[in-house]
Structures are given as structure tokens and as C-alpha cells.
C-alpha atoms as a PDB file:
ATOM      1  CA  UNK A   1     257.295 154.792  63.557  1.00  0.00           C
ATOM      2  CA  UNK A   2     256.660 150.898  63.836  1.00  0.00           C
ATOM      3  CA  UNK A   3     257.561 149.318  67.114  1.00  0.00           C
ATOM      4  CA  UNK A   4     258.954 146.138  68.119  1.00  0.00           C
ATOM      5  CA  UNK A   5     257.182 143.707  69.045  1.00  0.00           C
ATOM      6  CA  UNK A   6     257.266 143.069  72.629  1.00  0.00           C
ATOM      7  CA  UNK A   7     258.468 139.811  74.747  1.00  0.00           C
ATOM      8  CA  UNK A   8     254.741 138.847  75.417  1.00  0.00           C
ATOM      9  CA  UNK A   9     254.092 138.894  71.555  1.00  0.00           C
ATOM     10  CA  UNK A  10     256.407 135.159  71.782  1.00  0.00           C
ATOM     11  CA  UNK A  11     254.982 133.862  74.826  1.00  0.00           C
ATOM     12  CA  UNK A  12     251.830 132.873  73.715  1.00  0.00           C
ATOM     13  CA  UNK A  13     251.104 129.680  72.021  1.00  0.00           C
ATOM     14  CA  UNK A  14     253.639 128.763  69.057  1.00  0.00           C
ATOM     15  CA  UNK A  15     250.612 128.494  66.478  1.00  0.00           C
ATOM     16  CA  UNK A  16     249.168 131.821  66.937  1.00  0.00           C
ATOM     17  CA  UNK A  17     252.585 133.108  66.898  1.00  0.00           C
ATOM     18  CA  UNK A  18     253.612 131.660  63.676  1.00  0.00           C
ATOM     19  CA  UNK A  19     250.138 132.919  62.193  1.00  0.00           C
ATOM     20  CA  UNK A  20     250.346 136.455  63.615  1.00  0.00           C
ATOM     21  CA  UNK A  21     254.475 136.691  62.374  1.00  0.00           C
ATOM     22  CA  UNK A  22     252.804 136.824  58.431  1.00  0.00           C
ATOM     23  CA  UNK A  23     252.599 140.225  57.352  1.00  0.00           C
ATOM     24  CA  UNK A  24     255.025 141.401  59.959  1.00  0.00           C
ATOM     25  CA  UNK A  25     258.480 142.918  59.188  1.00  0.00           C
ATOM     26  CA  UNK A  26     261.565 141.294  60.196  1.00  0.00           C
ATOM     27  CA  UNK A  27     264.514 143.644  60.630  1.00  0.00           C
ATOM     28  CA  UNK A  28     268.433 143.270  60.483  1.00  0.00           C
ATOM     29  CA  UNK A  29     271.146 146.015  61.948  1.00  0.00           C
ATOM     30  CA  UNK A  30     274.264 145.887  61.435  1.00  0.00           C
ATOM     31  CA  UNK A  31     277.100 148.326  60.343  1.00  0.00           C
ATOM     32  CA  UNK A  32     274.784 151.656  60.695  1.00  0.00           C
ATOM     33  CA  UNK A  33     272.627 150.065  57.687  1.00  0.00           C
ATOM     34  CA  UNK A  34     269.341 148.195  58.000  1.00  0.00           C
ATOM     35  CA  UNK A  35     267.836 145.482  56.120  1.00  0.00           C
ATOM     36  CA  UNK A  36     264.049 143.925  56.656  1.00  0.00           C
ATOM     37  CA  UNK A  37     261.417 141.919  55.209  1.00  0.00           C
ATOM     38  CA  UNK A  38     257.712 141.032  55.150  1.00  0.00           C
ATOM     39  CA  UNK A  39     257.649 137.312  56.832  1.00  0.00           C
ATOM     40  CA  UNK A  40     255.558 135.488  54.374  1.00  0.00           C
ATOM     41  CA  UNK A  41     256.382 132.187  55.551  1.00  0.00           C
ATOM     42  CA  UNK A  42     256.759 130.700  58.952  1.00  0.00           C
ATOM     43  CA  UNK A  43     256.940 126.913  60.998  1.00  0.00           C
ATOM     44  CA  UNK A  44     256.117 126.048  64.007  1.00  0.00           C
ATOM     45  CA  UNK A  45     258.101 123.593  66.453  1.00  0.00           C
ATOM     46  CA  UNK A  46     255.505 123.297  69.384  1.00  0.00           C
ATOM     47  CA  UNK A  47     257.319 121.370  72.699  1.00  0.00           C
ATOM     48  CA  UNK A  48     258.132 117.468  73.886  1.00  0.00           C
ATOM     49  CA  UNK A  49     255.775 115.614  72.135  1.00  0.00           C
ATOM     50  CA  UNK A  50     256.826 117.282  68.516  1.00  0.00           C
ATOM     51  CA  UNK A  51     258.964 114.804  67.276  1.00  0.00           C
ATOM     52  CA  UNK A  52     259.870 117.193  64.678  1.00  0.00           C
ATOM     53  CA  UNK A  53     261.198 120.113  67.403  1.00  0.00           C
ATOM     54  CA  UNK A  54     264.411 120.127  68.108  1.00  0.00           C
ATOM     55  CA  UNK A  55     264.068 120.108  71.878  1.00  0.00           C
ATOM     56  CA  UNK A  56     261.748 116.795  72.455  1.00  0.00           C
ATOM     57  CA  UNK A  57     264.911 114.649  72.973  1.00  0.00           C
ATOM     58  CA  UNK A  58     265.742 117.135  75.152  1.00  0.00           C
ATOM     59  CA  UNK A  59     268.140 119.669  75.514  1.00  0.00           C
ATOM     60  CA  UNK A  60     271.883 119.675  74.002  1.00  0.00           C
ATOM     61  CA  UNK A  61     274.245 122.412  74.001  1.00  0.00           C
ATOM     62  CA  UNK A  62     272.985 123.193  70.377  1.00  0.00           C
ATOM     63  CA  UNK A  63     269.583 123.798  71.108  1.00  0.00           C
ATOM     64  CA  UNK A  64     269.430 124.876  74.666  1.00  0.00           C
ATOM     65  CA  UNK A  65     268.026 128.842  73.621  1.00  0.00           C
ATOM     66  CA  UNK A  66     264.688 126.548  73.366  1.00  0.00           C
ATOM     67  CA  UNK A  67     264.719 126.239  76.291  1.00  0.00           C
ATOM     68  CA  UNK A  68     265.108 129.472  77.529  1.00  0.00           C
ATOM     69  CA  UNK A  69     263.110 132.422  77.507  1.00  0.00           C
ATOM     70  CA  UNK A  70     260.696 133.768  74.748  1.00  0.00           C
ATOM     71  CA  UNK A  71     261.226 136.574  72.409  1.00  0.00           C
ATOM     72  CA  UNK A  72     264.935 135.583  71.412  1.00  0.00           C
ATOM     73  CA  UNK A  73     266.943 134.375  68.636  1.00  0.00           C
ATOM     74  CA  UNK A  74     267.540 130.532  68.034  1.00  0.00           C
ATOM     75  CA  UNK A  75     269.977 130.091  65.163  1.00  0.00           C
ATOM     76  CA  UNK A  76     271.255 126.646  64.126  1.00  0.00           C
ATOM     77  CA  UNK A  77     273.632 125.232  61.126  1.00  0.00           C
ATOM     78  CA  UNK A  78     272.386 122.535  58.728  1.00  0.00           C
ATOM     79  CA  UNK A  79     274.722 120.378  56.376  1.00  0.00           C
ATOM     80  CA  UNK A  80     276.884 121.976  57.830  1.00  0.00           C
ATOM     81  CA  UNK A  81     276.458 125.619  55.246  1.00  0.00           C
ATOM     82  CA  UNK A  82     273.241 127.240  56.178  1.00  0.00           C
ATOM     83  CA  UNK A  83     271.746 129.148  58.742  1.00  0.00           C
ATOM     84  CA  UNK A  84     267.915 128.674  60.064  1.00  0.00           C
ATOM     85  CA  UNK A  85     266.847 131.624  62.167  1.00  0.00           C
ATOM     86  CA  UNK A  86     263.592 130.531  64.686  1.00  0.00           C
ATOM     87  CA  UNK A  87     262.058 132.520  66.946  1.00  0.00           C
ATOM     88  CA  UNK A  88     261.858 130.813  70.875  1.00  0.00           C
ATOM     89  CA  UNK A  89     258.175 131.390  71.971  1.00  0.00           C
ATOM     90  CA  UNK A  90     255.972 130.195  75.039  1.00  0.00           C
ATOM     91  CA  UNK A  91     257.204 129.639  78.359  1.00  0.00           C
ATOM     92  CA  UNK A  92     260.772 128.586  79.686  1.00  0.00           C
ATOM     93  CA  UNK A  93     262.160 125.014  79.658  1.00  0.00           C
ATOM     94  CA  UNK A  94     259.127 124.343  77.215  1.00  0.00           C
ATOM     95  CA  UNK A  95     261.019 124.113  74.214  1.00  0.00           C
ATOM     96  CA  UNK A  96     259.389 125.640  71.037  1.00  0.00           C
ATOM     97  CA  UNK A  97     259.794 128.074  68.422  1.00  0.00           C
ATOM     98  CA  UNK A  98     258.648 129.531  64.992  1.00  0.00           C
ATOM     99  CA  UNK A  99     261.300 129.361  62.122  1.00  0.00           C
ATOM    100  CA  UNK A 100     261.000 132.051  59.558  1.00  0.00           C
ATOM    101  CA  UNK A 101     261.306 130.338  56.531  1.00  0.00           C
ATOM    102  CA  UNK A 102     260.877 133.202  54.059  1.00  0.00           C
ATOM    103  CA  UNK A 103     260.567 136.930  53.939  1.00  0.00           C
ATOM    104  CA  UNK A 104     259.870 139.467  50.728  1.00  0.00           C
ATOM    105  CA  UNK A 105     262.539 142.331  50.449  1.00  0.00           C
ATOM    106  CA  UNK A 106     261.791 145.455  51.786  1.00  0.00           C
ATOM    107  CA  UNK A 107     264.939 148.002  52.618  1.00  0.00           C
ATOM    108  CA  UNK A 108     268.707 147.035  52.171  1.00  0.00           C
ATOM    109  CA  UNK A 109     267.891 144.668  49.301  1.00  0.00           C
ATOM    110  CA  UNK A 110     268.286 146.368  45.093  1.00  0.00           C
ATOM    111  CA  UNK A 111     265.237 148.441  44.749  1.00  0.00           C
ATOM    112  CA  UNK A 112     261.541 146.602  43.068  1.00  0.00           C
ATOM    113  CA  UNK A 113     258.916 148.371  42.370  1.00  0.00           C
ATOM    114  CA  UNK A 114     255.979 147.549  44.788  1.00  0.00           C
ATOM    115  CA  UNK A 115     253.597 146.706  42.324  1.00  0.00           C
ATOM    116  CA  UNK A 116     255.870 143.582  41.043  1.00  0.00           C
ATOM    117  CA  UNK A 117     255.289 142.452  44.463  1.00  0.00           C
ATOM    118  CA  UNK A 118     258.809 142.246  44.750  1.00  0.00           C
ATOM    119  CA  UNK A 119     258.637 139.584  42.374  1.00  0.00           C
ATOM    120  CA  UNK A 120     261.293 138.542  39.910  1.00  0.00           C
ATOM    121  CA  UNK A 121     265.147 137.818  40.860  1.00  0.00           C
ATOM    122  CA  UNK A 122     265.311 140.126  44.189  1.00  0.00           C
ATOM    123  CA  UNK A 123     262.470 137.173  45.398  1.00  0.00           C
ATOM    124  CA  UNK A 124     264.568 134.357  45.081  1.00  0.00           C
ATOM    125  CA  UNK A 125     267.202 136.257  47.507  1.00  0.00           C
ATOM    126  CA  UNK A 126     265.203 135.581  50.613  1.00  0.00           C
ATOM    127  CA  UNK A 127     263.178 132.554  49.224  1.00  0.00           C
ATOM    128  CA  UNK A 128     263.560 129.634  52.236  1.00  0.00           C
ATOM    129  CA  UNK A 129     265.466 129.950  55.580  1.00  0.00           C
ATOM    130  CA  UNK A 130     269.261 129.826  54.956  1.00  0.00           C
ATOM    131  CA  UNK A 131     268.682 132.714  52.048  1.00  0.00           C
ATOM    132  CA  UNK A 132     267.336 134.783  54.777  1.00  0.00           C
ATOM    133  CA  UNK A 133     269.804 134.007  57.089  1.00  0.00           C
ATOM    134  CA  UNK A 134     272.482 134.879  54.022  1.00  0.00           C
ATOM    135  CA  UNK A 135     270.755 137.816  52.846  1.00  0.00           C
ATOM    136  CA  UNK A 136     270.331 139.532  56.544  1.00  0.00           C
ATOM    137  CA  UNK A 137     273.705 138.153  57.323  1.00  0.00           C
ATOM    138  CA  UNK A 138     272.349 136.188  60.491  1.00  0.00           C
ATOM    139  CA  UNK A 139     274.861 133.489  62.113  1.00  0.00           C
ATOM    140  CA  UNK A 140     275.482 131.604  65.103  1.00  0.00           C
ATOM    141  CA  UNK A 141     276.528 135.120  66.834  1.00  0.00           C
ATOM    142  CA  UNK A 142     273.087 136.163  67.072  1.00  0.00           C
ATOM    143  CA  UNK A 143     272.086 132.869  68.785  1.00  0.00           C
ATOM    144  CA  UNK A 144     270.403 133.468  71.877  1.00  0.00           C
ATOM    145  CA  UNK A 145     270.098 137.683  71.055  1.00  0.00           C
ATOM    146  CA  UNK A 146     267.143 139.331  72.491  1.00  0.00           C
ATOM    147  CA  UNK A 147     264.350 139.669  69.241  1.00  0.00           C
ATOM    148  CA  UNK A 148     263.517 143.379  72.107  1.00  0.00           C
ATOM    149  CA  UNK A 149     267.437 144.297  71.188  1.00  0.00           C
ATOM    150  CA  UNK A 150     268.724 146.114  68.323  1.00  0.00           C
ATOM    151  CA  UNK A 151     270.789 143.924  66.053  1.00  0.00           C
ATOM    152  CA  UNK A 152     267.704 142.022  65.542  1.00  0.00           C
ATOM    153  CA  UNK A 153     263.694 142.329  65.404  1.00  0.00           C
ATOM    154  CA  UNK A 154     260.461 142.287  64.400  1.00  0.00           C
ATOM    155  CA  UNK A 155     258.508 145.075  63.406  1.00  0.00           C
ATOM    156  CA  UNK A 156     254.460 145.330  64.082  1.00  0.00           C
ATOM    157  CA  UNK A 157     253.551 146.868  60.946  1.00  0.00           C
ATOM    158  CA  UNK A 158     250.328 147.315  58.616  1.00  0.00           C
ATOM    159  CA  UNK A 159     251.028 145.419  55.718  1.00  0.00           C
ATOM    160  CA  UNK A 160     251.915 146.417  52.620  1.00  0.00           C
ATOM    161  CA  UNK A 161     248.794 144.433  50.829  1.00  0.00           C
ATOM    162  CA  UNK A 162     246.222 143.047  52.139  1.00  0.00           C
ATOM    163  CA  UNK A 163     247.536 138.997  53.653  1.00  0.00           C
ATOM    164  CA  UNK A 164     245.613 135.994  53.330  1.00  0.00           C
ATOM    165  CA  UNK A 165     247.179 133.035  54.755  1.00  0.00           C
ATOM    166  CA  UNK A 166     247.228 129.437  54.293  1.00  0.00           C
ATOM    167  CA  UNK A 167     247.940 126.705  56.450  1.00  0.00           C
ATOM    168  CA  UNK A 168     250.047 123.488  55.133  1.00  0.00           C
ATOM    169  CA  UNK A 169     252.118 120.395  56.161  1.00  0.00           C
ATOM    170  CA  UNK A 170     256.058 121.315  57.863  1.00  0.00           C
ATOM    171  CA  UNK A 171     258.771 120.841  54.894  1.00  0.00           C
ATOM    172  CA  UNK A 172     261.203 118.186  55.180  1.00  0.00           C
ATOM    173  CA  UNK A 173     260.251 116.321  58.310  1.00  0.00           C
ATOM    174  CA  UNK A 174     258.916 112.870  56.979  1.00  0.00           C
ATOM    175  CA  UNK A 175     261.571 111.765  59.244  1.00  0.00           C
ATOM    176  CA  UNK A 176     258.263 113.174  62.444  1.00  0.00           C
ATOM    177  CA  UNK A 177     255.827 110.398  61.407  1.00  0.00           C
ATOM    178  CA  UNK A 178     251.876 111.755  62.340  1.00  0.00           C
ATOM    179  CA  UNK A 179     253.617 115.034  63.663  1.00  0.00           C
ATOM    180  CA  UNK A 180     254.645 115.560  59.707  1.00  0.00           C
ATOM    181  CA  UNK A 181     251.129 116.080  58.754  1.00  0.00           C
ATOM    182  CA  UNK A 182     250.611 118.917  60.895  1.00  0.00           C
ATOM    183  CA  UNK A 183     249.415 121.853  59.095  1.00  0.00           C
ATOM    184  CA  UNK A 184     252.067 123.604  61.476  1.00  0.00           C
ATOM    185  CA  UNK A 185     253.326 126.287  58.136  1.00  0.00           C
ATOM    186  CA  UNK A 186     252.045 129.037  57.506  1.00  0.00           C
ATOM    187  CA  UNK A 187     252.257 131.324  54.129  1.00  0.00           C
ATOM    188  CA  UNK A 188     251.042 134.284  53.114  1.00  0.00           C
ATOM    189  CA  UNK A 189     248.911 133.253  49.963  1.00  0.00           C
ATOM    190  CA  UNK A 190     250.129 134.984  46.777  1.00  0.00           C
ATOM    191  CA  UNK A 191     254.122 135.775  48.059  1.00  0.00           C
ATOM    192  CA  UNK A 192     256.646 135.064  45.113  1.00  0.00           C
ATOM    193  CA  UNK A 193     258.924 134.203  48.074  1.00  0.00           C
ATOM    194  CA  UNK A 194     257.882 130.681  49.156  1.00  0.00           C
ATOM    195  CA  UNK A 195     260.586 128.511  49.508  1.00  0.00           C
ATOM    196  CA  UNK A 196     258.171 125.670  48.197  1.00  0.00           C
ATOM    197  CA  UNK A 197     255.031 126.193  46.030  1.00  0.00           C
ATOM    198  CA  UNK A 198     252.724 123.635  48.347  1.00  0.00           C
ATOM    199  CA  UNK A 199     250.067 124.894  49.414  1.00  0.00           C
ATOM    200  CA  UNK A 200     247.183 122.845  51.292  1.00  0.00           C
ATOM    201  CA  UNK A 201     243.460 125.131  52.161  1.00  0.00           C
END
């Protein structure tokens, strides 16, 4: 049986932690059922000086998990309809976090056969981070929830094909200037479930 991964997974540096999320399985409970997904996509949001993290303005009601302590749930609204679920890593009142920005179908989703690659429709279900939030049902209740808990996780399991991954540019923060250049994303090369197709070696 795969176990969770533990606090000290998150408290390491954001990077790494972004990196080593690919391949693993993200996992919803709720209502006696479960759903999950390979994380095939991830950003990073590393501290004060990222002018693209929420937190280096410092810290507002809406963002104050940040802040807190690794290994749980930040979940935010944007335009005022979608969910972004990130993951709060590194040490407290150091405010960073990896948001999961896509994940490939696993259990609770209509079956695919693993050799598509879960390709075709069931893809586009969990392809950028307010599907994911949509299709795992993930809201501002689980803001703050311990990732060590039960309603929500990650798994530390072997992959179900072998990962390479690719490093790119953040999506959608032009607004960061240099700190948009990063090559702060992270994909797993060859997922049908990118929520962009830009990919930078």
C-alpha cells in the first residue's frame, strides 16, 4: 500500500518539491469514494522576493496558510469561479508553495485504458488547476487542511511509466517582470494533461 507523503517531504526547498511532486499521486476523499491523479504538472511560488508569490506583499487574510506550516493545503479563488489548489512548503512565515496545475486520471474518473495514456476526453477533465480543483471537488473548505490528513493527500508511488520532466517559464505571470522567466514549472514530458503545450529544455 502507498503511503503519504510525510510533512518533511514539503519542507524542503520549493524547487525540489515541485520536481519530486511529478509522477506522484494526488488523492481526494470524500463521501466513502476516492479520486486521484498522477501530478504531471506543477509551479513553484518560492518566498519575498518572488514577485509572482502570493505572499511577497505580505500576508492578507487570503493567503495567510503561506505562511504557516508546510505540508498543508492552500486553496484560493480566481475571477472569482475557479479553484487553484498549492501545496505550502519550506519553513513557517516563509511564504511559498507548489501549485498543482495538472494531474492525469487515475481512480474515480470514467475508466481509460492505460495504454491511451489516459489520453482523449477523460484528459481534458483535469487539464490546468481549476479542472483539478472541479474534478476532485476541492474548495475553500479544504484551505489550510493537513496534505498528512485524510480528506486530502499525496501518495509516494512508482509511476505508472517511466517520467521525464521538463523545466519551463510560470504561466500567466508577465505581470512578475525577471521573476516571469523563471523556469519555476515543471511537466512531466509526454502527459496529454498539460494545461498549456509550452515546453522549454
Amino acid at each position: 500500500m502507498a503511503e503519504k507523503l510525510k510533512p518533511d517531504f514539503y519542507e524542503r526547498p520549493t524547487l525540489l518539491v515541485a520536481w519530486n511532486l511529478i509522477g506522484k499521486l494526488l488523492v481526494r476523499k470524500k463521501d466513502h469514494r476516492r479520486f486521484s491523479g498522477i501530478i504531471v504538472e506543477t509551479e513553484a511560488y518560492v518566498g519575498w522576493d518572488d514577485k509572482a508569490c502570493h505572499g511577497s506583499r505580505g500576508m492578507t487574510r487570503r493567503n495567510s496558510v503561506m505562511f504557516g506550516k508546510a505540508a498543508h493545503a492552500y486553496v484560493y479563488l480566481v475571477y472569482g469561479m475557479y479553484y487553484c489548489l498549492n501545496l505550502v512548503t519550506e519553513r513557517e512565515n516563509y511564504p511559498s508553495a507548489v501549485l498543482v496545475r495538472s494531474i492525469e486520471p487515475v481512480e474515480g474518473f470514467d475508466p481509460v485504458p492505460a495504454e491511451e495514456g489516459y489520453g482523449g476526453r477523460i484528459a481534458k477533465v483535469t487539464s490546468g488547476p481549476g479542472l483539478v480543483c472541479r474534478a476532485l471537488d476541492i474548495d475553500l473548505k479544504l484551505n489550510g487542511v493537513s496534505l498528512y490528513g485524510d480528506e486530502l493527500f499525496v501518495e509516494d508511488v512508482s509511476p505508472f511509466k517511466e517520467i521525464d520532466v521538463a523545466a519551463t517559464p510560470r504561466i500567466g505571470v508577465g505581470y512578475a517582470g525577471e521573476y516571469a522567466r523563471l523556469p519555476w514549472r515543471f511537466v512531466a514530458i509526454g502527459s496529454p494533461c498539460f494545461s498549456s503545450k509550452l515546453i522549454v529544455s
